[in-house]
N, C-alpha and C. Protein backbone atom coordinates (compact mmCIF):
# COMPACT_ATOMS: atom_id res chain seq x y z
N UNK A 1 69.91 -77.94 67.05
CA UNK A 1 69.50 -77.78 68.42
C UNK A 1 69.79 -79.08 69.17
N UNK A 2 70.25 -78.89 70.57
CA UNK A 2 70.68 -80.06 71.34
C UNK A 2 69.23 -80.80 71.64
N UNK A 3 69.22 -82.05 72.33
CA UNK A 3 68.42 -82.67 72.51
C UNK A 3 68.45 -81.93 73.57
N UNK A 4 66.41 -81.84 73.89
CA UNK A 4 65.64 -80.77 75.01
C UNK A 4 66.11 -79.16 74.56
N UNK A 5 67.00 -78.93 73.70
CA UNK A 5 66.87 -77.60 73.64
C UNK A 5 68.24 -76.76 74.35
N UNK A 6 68.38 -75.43 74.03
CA UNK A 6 69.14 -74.83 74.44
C UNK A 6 68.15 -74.02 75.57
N UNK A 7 68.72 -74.08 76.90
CA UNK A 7 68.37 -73.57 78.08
C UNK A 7 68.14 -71.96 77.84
N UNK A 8 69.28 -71.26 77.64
CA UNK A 8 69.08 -70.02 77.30
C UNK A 8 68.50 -68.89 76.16
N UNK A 9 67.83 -70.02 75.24
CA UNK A 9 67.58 -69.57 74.02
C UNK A 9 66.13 -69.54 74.08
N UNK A 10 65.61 -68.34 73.14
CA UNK A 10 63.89 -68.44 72.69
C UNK A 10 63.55 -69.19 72.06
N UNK A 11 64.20 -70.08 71.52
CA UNK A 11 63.90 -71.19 70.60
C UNK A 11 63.53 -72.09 71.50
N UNK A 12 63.49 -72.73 72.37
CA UNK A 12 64.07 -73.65 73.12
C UNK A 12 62.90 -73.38 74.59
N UNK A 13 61.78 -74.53 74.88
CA UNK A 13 61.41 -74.48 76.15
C UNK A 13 62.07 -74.79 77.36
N UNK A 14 62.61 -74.02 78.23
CA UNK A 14 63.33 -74.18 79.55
C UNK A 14 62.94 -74.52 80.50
N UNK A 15 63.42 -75.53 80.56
CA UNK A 15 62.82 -76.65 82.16
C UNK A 15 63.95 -78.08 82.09
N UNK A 16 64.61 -78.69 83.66
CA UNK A 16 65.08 -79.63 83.08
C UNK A 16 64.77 -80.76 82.78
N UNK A 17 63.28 -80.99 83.58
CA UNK A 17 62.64 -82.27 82.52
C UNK A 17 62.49 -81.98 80.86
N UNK A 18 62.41 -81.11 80.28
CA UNK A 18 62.66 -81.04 78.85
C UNK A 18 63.26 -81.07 78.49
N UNK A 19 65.15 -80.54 78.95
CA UNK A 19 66.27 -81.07 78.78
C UNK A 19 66.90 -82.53 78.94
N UNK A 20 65.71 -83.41 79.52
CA UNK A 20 66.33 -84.65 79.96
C UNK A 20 65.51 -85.55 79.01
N UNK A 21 63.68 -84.78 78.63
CA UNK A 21 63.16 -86.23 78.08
C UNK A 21 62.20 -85.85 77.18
N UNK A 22 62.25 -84.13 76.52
CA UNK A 22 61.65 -83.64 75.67
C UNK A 22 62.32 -83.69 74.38
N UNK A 23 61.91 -83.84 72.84
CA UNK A 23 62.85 -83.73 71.76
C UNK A 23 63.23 -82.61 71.88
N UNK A 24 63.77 -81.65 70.60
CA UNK A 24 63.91 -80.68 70.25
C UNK A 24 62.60 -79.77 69.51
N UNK A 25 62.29 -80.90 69.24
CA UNK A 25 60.61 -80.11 68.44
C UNK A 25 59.95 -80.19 69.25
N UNK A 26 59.66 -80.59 70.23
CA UNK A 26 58.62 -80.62 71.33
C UNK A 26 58.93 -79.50 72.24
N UNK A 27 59.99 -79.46 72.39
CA UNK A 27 60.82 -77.87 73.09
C UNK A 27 60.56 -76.66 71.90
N UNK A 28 60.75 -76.71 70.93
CA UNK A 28 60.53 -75.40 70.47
C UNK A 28 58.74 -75.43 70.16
N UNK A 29 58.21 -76.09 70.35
CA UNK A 29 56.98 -75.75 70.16
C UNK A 29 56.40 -74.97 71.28
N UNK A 30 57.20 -75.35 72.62
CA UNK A 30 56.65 -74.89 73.73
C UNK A 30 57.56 -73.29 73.99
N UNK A 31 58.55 -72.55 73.16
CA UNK A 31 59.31 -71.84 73.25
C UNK A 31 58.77 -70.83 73.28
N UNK A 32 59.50 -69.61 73.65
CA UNK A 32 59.18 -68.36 73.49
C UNK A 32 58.80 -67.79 72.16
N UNK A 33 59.78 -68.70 71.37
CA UNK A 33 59.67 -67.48 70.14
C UNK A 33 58.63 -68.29 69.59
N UNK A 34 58.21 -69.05 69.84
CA UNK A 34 56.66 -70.00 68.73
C UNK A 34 55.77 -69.26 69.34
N UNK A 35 55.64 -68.96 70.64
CA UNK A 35 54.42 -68.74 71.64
C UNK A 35 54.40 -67.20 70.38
N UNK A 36 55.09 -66.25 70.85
CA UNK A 36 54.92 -65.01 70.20
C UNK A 36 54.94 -65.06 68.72
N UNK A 37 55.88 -65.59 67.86
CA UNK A 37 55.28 -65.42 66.62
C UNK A 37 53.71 -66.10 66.33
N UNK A 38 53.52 -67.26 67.11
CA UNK A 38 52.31 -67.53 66.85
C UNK A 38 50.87 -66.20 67.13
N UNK A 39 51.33 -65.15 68.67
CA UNK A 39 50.75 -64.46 68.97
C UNK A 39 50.96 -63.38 67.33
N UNK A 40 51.62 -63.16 67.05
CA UNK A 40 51.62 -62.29 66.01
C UNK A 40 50.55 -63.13 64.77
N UNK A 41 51.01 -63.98 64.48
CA UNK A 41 50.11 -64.63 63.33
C UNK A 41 48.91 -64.41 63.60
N UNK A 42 48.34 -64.68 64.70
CA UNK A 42 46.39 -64.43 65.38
C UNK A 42 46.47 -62.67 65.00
N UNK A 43 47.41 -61.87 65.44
CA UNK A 43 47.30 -60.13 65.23
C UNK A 43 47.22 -60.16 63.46
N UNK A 44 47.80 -60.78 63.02
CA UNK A 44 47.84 -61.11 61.73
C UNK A 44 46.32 -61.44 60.90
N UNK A 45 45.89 -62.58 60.90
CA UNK A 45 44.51 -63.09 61.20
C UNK A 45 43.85 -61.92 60.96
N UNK A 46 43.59 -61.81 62.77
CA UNK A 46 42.85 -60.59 63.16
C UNK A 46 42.60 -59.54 62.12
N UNK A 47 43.60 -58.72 61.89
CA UNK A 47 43.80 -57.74 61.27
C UNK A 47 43.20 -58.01 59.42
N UNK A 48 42.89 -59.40 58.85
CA UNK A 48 42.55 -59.44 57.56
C UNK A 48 41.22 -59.73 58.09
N UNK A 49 40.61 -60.71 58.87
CA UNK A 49 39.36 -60.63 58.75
C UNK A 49 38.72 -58.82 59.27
N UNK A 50 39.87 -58.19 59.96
CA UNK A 50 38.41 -56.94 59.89
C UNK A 50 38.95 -55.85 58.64
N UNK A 51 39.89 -55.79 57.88
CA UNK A 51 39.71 -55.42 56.72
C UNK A 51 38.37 -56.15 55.73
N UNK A 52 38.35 -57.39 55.81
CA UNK A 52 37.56 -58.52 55.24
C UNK A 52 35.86 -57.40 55.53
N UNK A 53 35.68 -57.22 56.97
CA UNK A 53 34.85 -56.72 57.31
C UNK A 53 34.17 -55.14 56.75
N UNK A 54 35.55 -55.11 56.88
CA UNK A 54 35.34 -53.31 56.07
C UNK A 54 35.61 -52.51 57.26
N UNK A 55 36.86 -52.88 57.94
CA UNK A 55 37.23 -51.93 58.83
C UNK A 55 38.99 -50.98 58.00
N UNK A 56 38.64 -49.86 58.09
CA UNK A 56 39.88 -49.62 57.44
C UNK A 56 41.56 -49.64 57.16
N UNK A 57 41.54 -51.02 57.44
CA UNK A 57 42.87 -51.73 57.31
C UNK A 57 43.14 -52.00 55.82
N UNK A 58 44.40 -50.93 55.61
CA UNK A 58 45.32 -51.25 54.77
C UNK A 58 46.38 -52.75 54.11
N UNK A 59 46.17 -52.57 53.20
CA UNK A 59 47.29 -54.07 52.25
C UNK A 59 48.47 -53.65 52.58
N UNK A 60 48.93 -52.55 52.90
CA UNK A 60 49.81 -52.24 53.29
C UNK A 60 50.56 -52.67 54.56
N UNK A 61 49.50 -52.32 55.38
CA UNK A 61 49.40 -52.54 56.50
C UNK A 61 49.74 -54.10 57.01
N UNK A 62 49.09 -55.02 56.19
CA UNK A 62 48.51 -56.11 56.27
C UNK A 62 49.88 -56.98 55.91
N UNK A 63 50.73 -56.28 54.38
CA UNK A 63 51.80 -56.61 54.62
C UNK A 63 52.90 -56.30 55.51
N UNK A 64 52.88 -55.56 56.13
CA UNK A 64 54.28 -55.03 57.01
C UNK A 64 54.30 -55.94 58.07
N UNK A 65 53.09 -56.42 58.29
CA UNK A 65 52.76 -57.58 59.45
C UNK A 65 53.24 -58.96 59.01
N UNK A 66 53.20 -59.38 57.78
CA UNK A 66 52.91 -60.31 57.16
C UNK A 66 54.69 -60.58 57.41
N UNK A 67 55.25 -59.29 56.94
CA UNK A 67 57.08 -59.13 56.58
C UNK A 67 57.31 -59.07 58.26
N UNK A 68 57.19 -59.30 59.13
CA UNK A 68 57.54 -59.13 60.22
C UNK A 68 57.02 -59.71 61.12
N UNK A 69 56.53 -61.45 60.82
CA UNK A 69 56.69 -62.42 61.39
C UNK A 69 57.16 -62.81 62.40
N UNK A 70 58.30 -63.15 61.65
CA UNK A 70 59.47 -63.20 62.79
C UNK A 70 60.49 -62.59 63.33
N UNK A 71 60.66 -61.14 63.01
CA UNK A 71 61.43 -60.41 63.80
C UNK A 71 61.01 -59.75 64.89
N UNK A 72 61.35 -61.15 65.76
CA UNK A 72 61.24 -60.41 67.23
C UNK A 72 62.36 -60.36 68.00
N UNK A 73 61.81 -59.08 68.91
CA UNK A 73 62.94 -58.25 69.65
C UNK A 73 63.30 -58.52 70.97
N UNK A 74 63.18 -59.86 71.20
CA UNK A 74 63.10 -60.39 72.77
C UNK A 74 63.60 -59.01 73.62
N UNK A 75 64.74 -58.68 73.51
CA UNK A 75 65.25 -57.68 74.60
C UNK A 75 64.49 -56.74 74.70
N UNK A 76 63.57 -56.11 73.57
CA UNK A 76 62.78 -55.05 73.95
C UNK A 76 61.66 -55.41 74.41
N UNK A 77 61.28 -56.60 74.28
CA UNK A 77 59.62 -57.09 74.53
C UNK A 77 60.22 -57.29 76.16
N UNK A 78 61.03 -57.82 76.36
CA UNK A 78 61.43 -58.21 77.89
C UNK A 78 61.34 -56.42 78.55
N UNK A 79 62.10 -55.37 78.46
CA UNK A 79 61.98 -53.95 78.69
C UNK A 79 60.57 -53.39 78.49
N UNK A 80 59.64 -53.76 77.40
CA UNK A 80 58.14 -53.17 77.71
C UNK A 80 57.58 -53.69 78.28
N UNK A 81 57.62 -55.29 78.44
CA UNK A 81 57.13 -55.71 79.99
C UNK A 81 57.08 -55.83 81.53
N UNK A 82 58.51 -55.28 81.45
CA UNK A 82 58.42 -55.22 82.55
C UNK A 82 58.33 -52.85 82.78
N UNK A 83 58.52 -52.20 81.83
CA UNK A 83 57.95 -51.31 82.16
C UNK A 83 55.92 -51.26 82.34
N UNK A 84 55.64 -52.10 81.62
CA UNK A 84 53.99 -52.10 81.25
C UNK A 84 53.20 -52.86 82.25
N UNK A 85 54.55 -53.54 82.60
CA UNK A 85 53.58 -55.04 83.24
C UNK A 85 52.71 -55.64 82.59
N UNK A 86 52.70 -55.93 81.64
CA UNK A 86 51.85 -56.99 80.71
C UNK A 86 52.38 -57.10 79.31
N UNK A 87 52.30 -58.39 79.40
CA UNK A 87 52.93 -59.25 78.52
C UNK A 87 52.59 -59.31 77.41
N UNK A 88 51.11 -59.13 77.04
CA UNK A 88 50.27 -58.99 75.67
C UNK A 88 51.00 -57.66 74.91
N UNK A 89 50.73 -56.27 75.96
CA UNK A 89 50.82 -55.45 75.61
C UNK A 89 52.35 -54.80 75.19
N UNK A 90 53.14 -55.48 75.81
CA UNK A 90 54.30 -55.67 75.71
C UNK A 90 55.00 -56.03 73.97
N UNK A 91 54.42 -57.03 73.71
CA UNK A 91 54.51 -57.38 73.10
C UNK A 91 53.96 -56.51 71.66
N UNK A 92 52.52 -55.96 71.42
CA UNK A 92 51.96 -55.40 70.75
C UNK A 92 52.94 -54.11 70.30
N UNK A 93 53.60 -53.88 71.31
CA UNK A 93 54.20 -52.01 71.20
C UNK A 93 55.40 -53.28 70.82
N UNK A 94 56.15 -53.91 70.95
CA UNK A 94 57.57 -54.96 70.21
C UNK A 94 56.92 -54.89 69.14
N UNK A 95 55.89 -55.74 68.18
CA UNK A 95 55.74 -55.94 66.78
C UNK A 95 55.08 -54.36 66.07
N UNK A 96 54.65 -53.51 67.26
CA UNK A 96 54.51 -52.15 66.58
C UNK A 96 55.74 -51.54 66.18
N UNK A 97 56.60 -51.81 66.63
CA UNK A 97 58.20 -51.14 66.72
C UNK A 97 58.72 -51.33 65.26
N UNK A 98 58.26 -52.76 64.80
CA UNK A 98 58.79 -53.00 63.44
C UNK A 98 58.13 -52.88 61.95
N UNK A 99 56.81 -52.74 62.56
CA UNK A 99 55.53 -52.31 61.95
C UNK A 99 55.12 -50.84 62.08
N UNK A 100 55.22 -49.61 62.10
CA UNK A 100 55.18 -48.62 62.32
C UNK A 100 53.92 -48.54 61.62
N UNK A 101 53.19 -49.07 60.51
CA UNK A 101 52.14 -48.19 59.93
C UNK A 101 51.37 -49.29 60.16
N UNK A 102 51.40 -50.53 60.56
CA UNK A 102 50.26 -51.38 61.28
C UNK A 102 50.27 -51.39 62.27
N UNK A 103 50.85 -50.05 63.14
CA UNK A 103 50.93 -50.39 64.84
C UNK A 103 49.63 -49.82 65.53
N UNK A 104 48.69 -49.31 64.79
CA UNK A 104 47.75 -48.49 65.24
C UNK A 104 46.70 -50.17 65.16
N UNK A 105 46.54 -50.99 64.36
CA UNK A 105 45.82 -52.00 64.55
C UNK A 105 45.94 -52.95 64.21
N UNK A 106 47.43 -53.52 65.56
CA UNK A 106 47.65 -54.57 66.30
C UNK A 106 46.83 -54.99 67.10
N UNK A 107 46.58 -55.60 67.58
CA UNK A 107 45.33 -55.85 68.44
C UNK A 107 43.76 -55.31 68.64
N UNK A 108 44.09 -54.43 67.55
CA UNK A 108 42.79 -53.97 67.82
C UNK A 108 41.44 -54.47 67.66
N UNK A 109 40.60 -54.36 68.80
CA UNK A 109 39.55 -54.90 69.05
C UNK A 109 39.61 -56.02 69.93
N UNK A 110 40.70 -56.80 70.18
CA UNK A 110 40.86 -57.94 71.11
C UNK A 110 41.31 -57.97 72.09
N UNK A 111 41.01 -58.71 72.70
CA UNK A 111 41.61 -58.90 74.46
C UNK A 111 42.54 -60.05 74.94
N UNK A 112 43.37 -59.48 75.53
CA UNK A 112 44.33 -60.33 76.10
C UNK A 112 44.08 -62.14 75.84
N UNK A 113 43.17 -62.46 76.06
CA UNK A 113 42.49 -63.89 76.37
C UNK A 113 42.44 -64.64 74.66
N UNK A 114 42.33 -63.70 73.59
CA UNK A 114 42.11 -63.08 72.08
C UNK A 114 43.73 -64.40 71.78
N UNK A 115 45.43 -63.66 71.97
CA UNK A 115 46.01 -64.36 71.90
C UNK A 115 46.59 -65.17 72.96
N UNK A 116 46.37 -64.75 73.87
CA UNK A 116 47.19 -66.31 75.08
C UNK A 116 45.90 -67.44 75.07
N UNK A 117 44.70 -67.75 75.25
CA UNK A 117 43.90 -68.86 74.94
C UNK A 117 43.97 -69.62 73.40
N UNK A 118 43.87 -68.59 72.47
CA UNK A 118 44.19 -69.17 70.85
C UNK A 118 45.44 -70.03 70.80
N UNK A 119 46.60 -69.10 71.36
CA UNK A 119 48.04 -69.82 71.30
C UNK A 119 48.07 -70.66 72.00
N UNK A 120 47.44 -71.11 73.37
CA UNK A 120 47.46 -72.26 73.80
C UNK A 120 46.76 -73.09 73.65
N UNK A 121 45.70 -73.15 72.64
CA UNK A 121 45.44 -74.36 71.71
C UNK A 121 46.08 -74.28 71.02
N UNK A 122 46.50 -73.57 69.87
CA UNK A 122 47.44 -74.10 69.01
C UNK A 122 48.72 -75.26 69.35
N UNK A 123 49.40 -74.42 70.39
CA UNK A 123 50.54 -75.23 71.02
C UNK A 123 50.16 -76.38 71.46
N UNK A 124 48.93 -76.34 72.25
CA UNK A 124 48.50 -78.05 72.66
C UNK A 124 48.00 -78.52 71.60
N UNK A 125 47.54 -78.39 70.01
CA UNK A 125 47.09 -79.15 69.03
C UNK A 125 48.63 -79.79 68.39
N UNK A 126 49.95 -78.88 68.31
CA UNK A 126 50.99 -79.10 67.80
C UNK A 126 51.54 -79.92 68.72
N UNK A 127 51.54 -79.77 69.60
CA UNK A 127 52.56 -80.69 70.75
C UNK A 127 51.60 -82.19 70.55
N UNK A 128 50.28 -82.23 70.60
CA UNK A 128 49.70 -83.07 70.25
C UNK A 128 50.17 -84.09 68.91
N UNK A 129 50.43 -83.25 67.62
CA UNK A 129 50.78 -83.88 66.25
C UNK A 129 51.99 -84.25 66.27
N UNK A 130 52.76 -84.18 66.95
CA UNK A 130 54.32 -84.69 67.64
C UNK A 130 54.13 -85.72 68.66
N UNK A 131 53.20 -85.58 69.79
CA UNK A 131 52.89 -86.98 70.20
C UNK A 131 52.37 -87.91 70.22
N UNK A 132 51.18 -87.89 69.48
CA UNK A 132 50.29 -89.47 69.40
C UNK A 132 51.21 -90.16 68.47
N UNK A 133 51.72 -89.48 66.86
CA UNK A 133 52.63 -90.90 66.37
C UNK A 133 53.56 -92.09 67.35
N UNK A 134 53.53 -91.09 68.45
CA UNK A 134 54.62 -91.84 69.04
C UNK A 134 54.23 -92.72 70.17
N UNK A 135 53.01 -92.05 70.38
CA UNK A 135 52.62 -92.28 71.77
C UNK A 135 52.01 -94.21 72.00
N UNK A 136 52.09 -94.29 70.82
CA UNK A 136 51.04 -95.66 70.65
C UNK A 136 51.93 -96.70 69.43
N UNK A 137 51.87 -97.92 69.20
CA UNK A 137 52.13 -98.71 68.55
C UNK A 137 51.24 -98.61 67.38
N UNK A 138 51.67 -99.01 66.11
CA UNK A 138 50.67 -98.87 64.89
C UNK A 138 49.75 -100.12 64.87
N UNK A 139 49.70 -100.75 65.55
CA UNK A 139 48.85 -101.81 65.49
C UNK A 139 47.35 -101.27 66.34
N UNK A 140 47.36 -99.85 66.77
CA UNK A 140 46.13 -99.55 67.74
C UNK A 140 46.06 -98.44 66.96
N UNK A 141 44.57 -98.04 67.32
CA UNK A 141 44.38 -96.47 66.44
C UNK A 141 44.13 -95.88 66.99
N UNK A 142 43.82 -94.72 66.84
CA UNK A 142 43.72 -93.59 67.98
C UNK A 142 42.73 -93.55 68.66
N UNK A 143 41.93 -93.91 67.79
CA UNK A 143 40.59 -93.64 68.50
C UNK A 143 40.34 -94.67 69.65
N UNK A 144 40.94 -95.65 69.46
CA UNK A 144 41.41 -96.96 70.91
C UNK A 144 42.18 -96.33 71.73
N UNK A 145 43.07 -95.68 71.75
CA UNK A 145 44.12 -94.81 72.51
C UNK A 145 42.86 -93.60 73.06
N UNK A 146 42.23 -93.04 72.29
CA UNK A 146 41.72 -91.76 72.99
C UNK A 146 40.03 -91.92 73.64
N UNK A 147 39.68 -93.27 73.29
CA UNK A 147 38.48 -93.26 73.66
C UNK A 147 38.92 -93.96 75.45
N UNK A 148 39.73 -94.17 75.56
CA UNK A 148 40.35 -95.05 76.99
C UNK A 148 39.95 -93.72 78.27
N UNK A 149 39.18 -93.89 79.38
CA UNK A 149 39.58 -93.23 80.25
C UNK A 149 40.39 -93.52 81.33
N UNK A 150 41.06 -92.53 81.67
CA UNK A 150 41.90 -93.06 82.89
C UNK A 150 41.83 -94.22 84.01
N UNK A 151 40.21 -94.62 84.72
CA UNK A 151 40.37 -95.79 84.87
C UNK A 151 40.52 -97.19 84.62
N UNK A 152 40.45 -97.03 83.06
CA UNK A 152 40.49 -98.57 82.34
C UNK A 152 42.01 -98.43 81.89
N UNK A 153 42.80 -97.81 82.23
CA UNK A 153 44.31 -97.84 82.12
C UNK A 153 45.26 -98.98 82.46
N UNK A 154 44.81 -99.50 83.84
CA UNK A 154 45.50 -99.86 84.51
C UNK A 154 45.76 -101.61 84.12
N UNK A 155 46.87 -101.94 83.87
CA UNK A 155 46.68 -103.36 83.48
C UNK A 155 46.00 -104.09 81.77
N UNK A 156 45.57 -102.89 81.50
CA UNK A 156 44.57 -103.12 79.85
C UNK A 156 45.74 -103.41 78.76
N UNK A 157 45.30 -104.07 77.78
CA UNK A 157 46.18 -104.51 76.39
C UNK A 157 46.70 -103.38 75.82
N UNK A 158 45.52 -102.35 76.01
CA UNK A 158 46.05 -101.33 74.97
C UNK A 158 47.07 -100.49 75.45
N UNK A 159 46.92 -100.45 77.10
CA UNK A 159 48.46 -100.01 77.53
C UNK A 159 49.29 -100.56 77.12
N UNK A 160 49.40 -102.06 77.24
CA UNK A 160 50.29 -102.83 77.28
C UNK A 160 51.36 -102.49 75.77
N UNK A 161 50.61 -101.96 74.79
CA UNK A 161 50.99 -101.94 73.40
C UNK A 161 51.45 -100.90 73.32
N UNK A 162 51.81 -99.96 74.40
CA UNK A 162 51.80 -98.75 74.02
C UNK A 162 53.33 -98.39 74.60
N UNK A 163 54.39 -97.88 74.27
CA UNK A 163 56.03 -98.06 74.67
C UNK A 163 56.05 -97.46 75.60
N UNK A 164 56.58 -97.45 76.33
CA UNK A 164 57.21 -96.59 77.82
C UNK A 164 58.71 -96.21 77.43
């Protein structure tokens, strides 16, 4: 992958400040296809803790999800969204498509908020573990870096140590 990413690709977050000053791993973390396979992994999740529960979810089931990770169908998820208008759901009827006998409980029981809030912590915990190594000199620790609030920024050592 080019540095910032390929513009046209799901791999790849599209914007040209990320093409100019994002890595490549920092771009695919923010990508399409992380955002959704990650959304699948939570349907994933989901789906063992309520077997776990004693809801009647199949191993079967549990694997077809498991095998179908990552085959996603951008072109069709792009076509059920914009027939559905929603993006969750869109998506749910895409990984039902490849899952035929776990498509009855994909999502079930959760709400929209279920995977787009989860996935966007995840993504901000990962984009996170890609930037503090970098963000700071090893001579400071994090907890000096993160205990700082924005007004003691200005002019302080521990900026000073910290690369631009």
């Amino acid at each position: 992958m080019a540095a910032g990413g390929d513009h046209g690709s799901p791999d790849s977050y599209r914007s040209p400040l990320a093409s100019r000053y994002a890595s490549p791993e920092m771009c695919f973390v923010f990508s399409d296809r992380y955002k959704f396979r990650t959304w699948r992994q939570l349907w994933l999740w989901l789906a063992e803790a309520e077997q776990t529960l004693g809801l009647p979810i199949t191993d079967e089931q549990i694997q077809e999800m498991k095998s179908n990770l990552d085959n996603i169908d951008f072109k069709m998820a792009a076509e059920e969204e914009e027939r559905l208008r929603h993006d969750v759901m869109a998506h749910v009827h895409t990984f039902g498509h490849c899952c035929p006998q776990a498509a009855g409980i994909i999502h079930l029981g959760a709400t929209s908020c279920y995977v787009g809030d989860n996935t966007d912590l995840i993504i901000l915990r990962n984009a996170l573990d890609l930037l503090l190594p970098k963000a700071c000199t090893a001579d400071h620790s994090w907890e000096t870096l993160l205990s700082l609030d924005s007004g003691s920024l200005h002019g302080s050592p521990e900026l000073e140590a910290c690369p631009r």
